[in-house]
C-alpha atoms as a PDB file:
ATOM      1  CA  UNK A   1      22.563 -12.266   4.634  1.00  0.00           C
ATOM      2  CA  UNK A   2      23.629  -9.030   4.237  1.00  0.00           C
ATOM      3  CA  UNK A   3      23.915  -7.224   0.886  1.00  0.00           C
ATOM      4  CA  UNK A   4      27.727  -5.995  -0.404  1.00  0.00           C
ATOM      5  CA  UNK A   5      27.215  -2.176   0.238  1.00  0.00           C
ATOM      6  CA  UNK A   6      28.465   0.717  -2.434  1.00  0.00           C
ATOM      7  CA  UNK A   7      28.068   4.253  -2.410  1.00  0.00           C
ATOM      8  CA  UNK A   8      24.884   5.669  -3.319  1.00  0.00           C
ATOM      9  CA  UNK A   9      24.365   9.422  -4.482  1.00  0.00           C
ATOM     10  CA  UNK A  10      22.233  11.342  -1.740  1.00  0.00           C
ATOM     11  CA  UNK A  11      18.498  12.455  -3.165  1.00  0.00           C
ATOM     12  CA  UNK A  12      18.298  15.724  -5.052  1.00  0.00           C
ATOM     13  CA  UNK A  13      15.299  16.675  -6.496  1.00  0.00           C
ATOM     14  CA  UNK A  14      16.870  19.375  -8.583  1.00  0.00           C
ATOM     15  CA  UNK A  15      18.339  16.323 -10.373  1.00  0.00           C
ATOM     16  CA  UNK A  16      14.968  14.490 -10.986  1.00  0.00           C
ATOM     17  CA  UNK A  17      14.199  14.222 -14.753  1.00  0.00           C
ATOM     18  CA  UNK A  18      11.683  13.466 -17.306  1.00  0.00           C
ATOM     19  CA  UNK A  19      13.289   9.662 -17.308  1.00  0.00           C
ATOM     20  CA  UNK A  20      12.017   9.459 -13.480  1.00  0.00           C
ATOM     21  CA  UNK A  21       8.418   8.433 -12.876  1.00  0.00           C
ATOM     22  CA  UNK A  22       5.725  10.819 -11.175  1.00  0.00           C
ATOM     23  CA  UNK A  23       5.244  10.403  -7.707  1.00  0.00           C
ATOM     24  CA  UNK A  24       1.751   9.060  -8.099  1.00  0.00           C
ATOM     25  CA  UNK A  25      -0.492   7.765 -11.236  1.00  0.00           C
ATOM     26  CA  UNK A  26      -4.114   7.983 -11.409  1.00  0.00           C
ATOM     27  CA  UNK A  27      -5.644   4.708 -12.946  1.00  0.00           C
ATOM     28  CA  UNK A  28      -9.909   5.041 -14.147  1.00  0.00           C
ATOM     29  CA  UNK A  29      -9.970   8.656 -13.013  1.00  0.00           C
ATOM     30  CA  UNK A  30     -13.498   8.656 -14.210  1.00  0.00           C
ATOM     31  CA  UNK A  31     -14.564   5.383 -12.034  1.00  0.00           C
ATOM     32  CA  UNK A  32     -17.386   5.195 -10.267  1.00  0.00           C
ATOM     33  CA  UNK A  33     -16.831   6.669  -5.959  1.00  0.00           C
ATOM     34  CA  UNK A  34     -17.928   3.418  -4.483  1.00  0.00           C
ATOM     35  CA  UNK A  35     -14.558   2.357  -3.905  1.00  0.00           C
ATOM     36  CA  UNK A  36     -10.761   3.825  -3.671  1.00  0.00           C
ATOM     37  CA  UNK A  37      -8.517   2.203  -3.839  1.00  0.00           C
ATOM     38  CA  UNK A  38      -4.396   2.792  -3.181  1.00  0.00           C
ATOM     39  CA  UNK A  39      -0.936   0.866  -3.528  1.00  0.00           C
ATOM     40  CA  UNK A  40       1.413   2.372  -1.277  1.00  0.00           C
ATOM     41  CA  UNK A  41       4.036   0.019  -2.521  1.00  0.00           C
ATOM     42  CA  UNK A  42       3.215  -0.298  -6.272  1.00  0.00           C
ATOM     43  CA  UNK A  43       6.458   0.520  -7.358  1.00  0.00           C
ATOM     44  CA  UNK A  44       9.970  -0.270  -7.644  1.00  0.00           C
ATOM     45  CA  UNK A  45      11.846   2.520  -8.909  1.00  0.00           C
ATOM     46  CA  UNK A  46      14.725   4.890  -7.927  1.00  0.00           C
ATOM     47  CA  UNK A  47      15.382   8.572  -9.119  1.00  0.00           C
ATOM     48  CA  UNK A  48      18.123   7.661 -11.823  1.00  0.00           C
ATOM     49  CA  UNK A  49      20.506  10.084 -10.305  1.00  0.00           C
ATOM     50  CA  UNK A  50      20.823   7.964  -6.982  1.00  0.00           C
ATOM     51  CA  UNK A  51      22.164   4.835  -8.861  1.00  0.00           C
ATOM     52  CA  UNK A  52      19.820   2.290  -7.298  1.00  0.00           C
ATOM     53  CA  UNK A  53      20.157   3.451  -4.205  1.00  0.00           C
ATOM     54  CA  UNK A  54      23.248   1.135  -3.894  1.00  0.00           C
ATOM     55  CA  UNK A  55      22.036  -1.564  -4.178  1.00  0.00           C
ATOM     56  CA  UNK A  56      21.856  -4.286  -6.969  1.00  0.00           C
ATOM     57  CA  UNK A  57      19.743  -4.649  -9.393  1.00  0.00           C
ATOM     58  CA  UNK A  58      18.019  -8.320  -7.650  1.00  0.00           C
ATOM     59  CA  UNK A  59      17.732  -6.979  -4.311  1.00  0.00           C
ATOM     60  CA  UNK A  60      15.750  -3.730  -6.251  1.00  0.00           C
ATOM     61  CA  UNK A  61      13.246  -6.637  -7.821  1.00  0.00           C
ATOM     62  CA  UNK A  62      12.743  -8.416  -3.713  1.00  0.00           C
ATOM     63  CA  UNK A  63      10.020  -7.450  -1.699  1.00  0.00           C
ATOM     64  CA  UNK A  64      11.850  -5.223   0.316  1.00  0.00           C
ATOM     65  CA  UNK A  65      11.997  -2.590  -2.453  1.00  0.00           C
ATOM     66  CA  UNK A  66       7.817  -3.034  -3.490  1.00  0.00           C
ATOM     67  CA  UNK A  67       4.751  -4.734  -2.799  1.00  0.00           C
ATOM     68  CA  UNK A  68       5.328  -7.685  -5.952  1.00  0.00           C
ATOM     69  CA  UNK A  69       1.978  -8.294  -7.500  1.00  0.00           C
ATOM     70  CA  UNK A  70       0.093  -5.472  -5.817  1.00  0.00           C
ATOM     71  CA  UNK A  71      -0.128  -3.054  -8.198  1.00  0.00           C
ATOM     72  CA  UNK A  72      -0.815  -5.497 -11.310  1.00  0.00           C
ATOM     73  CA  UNK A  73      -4.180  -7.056  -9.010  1.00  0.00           C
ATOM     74  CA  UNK A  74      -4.730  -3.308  -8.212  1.00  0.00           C
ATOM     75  CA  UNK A  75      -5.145  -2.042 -11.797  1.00  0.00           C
ATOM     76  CA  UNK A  76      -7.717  -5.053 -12.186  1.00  0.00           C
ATOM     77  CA  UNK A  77      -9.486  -4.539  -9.737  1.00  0.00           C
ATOM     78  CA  UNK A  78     -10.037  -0.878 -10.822  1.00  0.00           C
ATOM     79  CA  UNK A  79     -10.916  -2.440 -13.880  1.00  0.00           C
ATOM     80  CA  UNK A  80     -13.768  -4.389 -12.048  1.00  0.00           C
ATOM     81  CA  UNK A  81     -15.281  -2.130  -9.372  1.00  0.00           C
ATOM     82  CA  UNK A  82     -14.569   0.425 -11.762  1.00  0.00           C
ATOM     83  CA  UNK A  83     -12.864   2.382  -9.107  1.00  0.00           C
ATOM     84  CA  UNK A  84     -10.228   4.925  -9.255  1.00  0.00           C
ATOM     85  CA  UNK A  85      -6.936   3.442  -7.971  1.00  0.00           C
ATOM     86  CA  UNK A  86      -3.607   5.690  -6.959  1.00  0.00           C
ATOM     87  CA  UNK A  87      -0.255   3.947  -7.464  1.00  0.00           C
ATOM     88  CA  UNK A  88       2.808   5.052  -5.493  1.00  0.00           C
ATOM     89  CA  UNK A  89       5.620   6.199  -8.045  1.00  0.00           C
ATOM     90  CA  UNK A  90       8.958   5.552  -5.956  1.00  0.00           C
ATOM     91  CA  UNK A  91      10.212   2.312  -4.358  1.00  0.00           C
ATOM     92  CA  UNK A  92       9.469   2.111  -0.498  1.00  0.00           C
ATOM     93  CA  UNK A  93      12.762   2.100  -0.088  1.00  0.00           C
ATOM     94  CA  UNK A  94      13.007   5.795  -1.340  1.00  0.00           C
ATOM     95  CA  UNK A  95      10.328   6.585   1.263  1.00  0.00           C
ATOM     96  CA  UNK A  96       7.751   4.824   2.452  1.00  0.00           C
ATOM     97  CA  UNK A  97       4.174   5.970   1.773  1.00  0.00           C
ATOM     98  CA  UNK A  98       2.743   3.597   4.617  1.00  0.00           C
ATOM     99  CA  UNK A  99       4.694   5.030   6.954  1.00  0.00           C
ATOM    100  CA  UNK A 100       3.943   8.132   9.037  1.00  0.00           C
ATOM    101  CA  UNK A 101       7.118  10.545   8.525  1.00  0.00           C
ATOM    102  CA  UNK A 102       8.547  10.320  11.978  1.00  0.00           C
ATOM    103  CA  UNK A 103       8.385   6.271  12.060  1.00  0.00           C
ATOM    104  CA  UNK A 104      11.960   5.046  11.674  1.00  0.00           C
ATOM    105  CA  UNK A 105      11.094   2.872   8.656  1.00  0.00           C
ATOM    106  CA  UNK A 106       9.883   5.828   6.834  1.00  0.00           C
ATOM    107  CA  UNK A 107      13.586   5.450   5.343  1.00  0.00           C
ATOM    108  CA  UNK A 108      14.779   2.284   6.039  1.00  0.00           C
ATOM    109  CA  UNK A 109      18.298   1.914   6.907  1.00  0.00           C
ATOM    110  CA  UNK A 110      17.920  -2.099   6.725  1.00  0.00           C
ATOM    111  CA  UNK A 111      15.001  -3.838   4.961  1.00  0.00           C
ATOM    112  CA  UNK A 112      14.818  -7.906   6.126  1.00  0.00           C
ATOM    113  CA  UNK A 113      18.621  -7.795   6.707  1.00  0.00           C
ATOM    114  CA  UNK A 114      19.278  -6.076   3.765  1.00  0.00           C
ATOM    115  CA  UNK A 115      21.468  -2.711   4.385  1.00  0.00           C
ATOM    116  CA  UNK A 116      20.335   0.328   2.015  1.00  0.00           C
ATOM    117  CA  UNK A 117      23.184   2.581   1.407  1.00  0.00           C
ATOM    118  CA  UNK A 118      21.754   5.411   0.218  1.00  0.00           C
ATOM    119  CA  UNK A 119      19.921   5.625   3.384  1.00  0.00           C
ATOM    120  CA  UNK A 120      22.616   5.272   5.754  1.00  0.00           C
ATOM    121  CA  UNK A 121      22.888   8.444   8.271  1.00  0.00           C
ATOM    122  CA  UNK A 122      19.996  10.128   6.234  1.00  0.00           C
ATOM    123  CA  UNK A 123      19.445  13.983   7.167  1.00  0.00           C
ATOM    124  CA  UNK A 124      16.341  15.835   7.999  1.00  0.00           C
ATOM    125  CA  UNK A 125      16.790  17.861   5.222  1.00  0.00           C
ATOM    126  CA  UNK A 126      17.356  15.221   2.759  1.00  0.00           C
ATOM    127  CA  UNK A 127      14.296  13.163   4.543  1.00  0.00           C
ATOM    128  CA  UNK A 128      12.203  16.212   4.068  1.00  0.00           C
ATOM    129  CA  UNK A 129      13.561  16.593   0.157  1.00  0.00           C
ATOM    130  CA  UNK A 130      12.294  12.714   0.033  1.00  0.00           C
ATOM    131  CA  UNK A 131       8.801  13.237   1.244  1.00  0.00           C
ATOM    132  CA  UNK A 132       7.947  16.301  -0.413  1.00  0.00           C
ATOM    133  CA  UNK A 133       9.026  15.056  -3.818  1.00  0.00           C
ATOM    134  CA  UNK A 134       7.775  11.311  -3.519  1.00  0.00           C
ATOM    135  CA  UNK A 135       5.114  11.494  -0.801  1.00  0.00           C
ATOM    136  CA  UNK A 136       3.246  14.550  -0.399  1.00  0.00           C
ATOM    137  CA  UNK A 137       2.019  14.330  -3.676  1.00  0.00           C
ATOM    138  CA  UNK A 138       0.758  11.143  -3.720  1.00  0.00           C
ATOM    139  CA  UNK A 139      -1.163  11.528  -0.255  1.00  0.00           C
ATOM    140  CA  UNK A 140      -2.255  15.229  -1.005  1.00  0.00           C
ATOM    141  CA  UNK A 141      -3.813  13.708  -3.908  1.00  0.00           C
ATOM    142  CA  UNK A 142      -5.522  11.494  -2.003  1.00  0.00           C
ATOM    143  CA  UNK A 143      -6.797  13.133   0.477  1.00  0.00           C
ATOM    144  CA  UNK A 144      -8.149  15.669  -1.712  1.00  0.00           C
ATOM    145  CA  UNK A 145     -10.592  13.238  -3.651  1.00  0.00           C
ATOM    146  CA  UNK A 146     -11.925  11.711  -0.418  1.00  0.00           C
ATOM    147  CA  UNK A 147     -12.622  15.067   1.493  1.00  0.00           C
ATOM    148  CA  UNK A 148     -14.110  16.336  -2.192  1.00  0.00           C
ATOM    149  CA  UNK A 149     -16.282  12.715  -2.182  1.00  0.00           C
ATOM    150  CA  UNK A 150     -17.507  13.646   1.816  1.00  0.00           C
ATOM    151  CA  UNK A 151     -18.615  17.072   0.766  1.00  0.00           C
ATOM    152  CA  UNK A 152     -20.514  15.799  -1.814  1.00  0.00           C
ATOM    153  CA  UNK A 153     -22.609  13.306   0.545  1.00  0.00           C
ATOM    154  CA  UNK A 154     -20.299  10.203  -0.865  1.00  0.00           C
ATOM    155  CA  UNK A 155     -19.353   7.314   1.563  1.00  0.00           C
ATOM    156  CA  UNK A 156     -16.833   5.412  -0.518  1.00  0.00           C
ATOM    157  CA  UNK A 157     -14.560   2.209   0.802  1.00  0.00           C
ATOM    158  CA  UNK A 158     -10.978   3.137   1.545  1.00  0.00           C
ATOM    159  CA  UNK A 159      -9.049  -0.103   0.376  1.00  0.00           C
ATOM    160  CA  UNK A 160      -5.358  -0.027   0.685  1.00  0.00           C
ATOM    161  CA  UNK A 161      -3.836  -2.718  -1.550  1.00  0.00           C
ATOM    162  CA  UNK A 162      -0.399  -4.787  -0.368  1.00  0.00           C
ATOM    163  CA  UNK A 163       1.299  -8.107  -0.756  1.00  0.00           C
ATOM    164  CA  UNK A 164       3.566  -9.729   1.431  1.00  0.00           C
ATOM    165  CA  UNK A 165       6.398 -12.562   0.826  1.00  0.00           C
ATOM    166  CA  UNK A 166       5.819 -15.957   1.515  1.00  0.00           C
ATOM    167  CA  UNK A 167       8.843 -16.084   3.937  1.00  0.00           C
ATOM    168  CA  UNK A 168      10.691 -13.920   5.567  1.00  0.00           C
ATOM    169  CA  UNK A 169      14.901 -14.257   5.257  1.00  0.00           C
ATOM    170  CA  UNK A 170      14.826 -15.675   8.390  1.00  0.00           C
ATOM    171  CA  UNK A 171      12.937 -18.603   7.394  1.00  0.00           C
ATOM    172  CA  UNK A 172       9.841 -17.732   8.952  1.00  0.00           C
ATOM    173  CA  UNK A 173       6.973 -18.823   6.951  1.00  0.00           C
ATOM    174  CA  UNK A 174       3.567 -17.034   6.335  1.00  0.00           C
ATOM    175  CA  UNK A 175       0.591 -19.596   5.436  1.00  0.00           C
ATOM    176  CA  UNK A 176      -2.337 -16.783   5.058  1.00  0.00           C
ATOM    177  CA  UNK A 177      -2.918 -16.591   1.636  1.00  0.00           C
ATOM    178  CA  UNK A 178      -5.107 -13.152   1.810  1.00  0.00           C
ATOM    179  CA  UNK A 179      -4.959 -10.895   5.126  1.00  0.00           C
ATOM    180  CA  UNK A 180      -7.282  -8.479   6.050  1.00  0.00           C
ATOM    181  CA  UNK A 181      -5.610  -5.580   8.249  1.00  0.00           C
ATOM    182  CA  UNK A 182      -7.683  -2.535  10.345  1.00  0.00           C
ATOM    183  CA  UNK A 183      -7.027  -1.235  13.916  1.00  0.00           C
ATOM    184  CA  UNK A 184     -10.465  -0.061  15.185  1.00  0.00           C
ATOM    185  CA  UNK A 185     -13.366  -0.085  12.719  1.00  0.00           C
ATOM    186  CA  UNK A 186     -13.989  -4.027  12.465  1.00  0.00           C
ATOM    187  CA  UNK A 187     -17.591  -3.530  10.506  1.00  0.00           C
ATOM    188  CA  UNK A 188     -16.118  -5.107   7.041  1.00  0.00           C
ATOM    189  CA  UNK A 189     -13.810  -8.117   8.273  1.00  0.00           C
ATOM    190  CA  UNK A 190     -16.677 -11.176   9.151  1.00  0.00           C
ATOM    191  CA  UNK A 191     -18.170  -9.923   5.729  1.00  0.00           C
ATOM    192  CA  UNK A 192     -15.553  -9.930   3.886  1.00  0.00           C
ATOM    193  CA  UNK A 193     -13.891 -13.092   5.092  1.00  0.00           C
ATOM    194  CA  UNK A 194     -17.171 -14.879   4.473  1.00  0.00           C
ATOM    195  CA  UNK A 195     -17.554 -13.889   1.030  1.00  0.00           C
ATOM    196  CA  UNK A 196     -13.850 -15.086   0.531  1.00  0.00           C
ATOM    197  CA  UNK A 197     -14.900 -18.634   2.217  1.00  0.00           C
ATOM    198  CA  UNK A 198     -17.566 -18.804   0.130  1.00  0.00           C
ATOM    199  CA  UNK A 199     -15.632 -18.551  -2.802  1.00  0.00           C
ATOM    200  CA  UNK A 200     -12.049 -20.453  -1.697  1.00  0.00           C
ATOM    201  CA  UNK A 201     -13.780 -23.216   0.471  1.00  0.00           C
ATOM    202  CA  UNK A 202     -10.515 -23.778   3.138  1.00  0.00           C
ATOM    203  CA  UNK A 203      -9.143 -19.797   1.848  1.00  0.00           C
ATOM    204  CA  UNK A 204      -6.828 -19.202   5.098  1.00  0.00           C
ATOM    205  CA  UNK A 205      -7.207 -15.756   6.097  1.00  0.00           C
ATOM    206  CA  UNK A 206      -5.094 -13.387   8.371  1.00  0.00           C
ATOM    207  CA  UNK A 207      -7.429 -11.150  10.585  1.00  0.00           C
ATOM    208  CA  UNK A 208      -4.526  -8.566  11.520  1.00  0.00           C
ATOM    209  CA  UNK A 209      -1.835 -10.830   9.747  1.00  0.00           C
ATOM    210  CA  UNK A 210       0.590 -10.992   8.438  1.00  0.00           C
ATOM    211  CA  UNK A 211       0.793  -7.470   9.748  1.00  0.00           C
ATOM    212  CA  UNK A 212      -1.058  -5.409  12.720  1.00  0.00           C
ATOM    213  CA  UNK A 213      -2.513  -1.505  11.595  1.00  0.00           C
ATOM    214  CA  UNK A 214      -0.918   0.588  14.701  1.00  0.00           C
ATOM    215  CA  UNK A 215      -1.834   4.293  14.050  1.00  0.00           C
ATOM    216  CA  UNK A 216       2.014   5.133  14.820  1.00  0.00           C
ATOM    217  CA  UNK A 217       3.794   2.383  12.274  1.00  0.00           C
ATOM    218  CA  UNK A 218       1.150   2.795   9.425  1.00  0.00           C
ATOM    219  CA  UNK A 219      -0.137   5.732   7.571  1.00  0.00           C
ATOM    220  CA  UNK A 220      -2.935   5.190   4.466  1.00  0.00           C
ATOM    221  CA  UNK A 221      -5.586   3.006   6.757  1.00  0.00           C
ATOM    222  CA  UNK A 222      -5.360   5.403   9.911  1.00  0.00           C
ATOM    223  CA  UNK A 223      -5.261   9.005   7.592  1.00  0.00           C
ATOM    224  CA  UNK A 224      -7.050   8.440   4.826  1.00  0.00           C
ATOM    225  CA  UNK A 225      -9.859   5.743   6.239  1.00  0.00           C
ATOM    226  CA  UNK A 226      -9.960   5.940   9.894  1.00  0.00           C
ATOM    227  CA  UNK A 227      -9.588   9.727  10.824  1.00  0.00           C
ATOM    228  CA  UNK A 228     -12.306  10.719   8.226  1.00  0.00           C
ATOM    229  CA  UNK A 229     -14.227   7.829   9.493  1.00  0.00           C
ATOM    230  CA  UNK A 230     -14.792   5.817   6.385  1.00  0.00           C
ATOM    231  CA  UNK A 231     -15.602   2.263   5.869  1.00  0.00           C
ATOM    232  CA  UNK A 232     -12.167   0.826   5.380  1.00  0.00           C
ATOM    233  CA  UNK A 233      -9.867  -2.268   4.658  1.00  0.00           C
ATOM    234  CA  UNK A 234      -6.382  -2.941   4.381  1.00  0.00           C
ATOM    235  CA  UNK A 235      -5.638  -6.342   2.218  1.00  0.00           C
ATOM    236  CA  UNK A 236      -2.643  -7.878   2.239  1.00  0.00           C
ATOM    237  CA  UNK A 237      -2.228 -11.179  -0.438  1.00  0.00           C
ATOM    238  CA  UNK A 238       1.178 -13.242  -0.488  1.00  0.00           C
ATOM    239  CA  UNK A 239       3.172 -12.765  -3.287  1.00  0.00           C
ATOM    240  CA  UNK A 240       3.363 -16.337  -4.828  1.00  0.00           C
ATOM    241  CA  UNK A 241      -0.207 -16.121  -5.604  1.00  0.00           C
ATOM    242  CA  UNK A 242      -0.120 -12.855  -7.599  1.00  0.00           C
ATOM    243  CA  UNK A 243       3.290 -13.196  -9.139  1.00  0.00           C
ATOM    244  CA  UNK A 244       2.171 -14.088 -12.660  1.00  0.00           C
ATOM    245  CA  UNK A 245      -0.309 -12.008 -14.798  1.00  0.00           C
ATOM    246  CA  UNK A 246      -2.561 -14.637 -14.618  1.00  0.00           C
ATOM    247  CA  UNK A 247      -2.265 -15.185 -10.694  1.00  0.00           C
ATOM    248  CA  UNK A 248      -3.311 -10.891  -9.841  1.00  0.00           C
ATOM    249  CA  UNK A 249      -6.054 -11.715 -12.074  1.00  0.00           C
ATOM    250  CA  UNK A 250      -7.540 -14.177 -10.834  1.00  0.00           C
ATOM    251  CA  UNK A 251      -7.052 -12.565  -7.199  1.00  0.00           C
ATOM    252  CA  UNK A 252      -8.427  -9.132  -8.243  1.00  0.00           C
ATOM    253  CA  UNK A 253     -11.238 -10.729  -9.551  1.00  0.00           C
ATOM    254  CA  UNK A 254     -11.663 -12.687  -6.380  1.00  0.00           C
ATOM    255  CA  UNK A 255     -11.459  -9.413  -4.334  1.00  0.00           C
ATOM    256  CA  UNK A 256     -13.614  -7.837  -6.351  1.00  0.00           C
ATOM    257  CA  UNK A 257     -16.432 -10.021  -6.228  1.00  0.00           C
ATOM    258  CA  UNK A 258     -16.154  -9.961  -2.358  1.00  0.00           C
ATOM    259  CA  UNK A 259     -16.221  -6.344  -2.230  1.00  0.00           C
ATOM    260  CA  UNK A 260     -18.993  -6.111  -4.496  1.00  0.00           C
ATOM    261  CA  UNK A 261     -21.188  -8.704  -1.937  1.00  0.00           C
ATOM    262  CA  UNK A 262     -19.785  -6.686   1.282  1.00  0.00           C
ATOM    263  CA  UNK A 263     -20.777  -3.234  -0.721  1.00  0.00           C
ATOM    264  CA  UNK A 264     -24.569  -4.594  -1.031  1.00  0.00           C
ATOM    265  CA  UNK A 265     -25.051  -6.285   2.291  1.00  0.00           C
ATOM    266  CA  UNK A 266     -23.314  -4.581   4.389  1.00  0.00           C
ATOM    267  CA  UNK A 267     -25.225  -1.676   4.410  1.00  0.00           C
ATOM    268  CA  UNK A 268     -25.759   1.263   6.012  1.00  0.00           C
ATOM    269  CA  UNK A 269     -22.384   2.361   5.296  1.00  0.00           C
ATOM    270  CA  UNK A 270     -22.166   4.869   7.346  1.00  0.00           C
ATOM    271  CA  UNK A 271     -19.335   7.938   8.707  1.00  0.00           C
ATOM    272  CA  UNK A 272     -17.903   6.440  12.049  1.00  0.00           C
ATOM    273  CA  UNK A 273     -16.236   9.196  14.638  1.00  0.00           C
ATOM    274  CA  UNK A 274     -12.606   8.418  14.743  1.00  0.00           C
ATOM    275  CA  UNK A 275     -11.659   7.097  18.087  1.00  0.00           C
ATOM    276  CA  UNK A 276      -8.114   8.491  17.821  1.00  0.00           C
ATOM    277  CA  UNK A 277      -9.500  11.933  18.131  1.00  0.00           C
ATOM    278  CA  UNK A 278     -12.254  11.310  20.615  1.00  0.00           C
ATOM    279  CA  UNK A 279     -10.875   9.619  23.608  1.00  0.00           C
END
């Protein structure tokens, strides 16, 4: 059903203030470079000056405006690979940071029938105001550690956190408790949905669900993992699992333990050419 729309201010990022978040936080800066790990849709939040994007304040807490549960099983898993761990700052709904720039759910004008106001008839300009204030940073950031890692002879694991609701406002239902998403580079699925079997006897597993990686509708796994070649993973867990403090811990602990085994067994881990730039 479709939200009751009201006017939104347009984005200005001469009125962002020291009440509005950064556009990225660094969590165990110091961890070790075995693993990185991201959440593209850790957060939920709106520049103050654009009044929710028009849109209420329940439809702001849904999955269509973050990833619920992603970034609290993110910041424990840092904990436990003792990993560094970026955190989006904005709500996807702002922009989206798993979303190439030209992709028209970059700025969604509808999220699972939901109409966004603010981002109704959205100009370049203000699109490019968007990204350079909420998702350049973030990314540049990014990217910077990895190619810094590479120079230094480091091969770390790219892992892109996400959740996903249980069911989609048309009803449909999603049964995969944990999904593990990748276009090309296939090296760390069997291993790591073994060492999730072996753990969650019966565990069911999406391989590409509840979501596909396709280099033009996703960003993080195709520019940060697959063009530098990197052993990579995007993981995907539904929602009603990690909704509760003590639900993200138990499934960051779970995670963690699984990359761990996949870490020492899978091994060499080793720079793959990426095939999007050599065919």
């Amino acid at each position: 059903m479709m939200s009751a729309m009201r006017e939104s201010p347009r984005f200005d990022p001469t009125l962002l203030d020291s009440e509005d978040p950064p556009p990225f936080t660094l969590h165990n800066q110091g961890g070790r470079p075995r693993f990185i790990l991201t959440c593209d849709h850790a957060s939920a939040a709106v520049p103050r000056h654009m009044d929710g994007l028009g849109l209420t304040a329940d439809d702001l807490s849904r999955h269509i405006a973050w990833d619920i549960g992603a970034a609290e099983v993110t910041k424990h898993l840092a904990a436990g690979l003792d990993a560094p761990a970026y955190f989006s700052g904005y709500s996807r709904l702002v922009i989206d940071c798993n979303r190439p720039l030209t992709s028209p759910t970059s700025i969604p004008s509808v999220s699972d029938n939901t109409q966004v106001p603010a981002n109704q008839a959205v100009s370049p300009h203000e699109a490019a105001a968007r990204a350079a204030a909420c998702y350049w940073p973030y990314h540049r950031q990014i990217s910077g550690a990895l190619d810094r890692l590479i120079a230094a002879g480091e091969i770390p694991i790219f892992v892109a956190m996400h959740s996903f609701t249980p069911r989609m406002s048309d009803g449909a239902a999603r049964p995969w408790q944990i999904g593990l998403l990748f276009e090309h580079d296939r090296r760390l699925v069997a291993p790591l949905k073994a060492a999730f079997s072996a753990q969650v006897p019966g565990i069911c597993i999406g391989e590409n669900e509840p979501y596909a990686i396709d280099g033009p509708s996703d960003y993080s796994i195709p520019e940060h993992g697959q063009k530098r070649g990197l052993p990579h993973i995007e993981i995907e867990i539904r929602q009603d699992l990690i909704d509760t403090p003590e639900g993200a811990e138990l499934w960051a602990k779970r995670i963690a333990e699984a990359l761990e085994t996949v870490r020492d067994t899978a091994q060499p881990l080793e720079i793959l050419p990426d095939v999007n730039h050599n065919t």
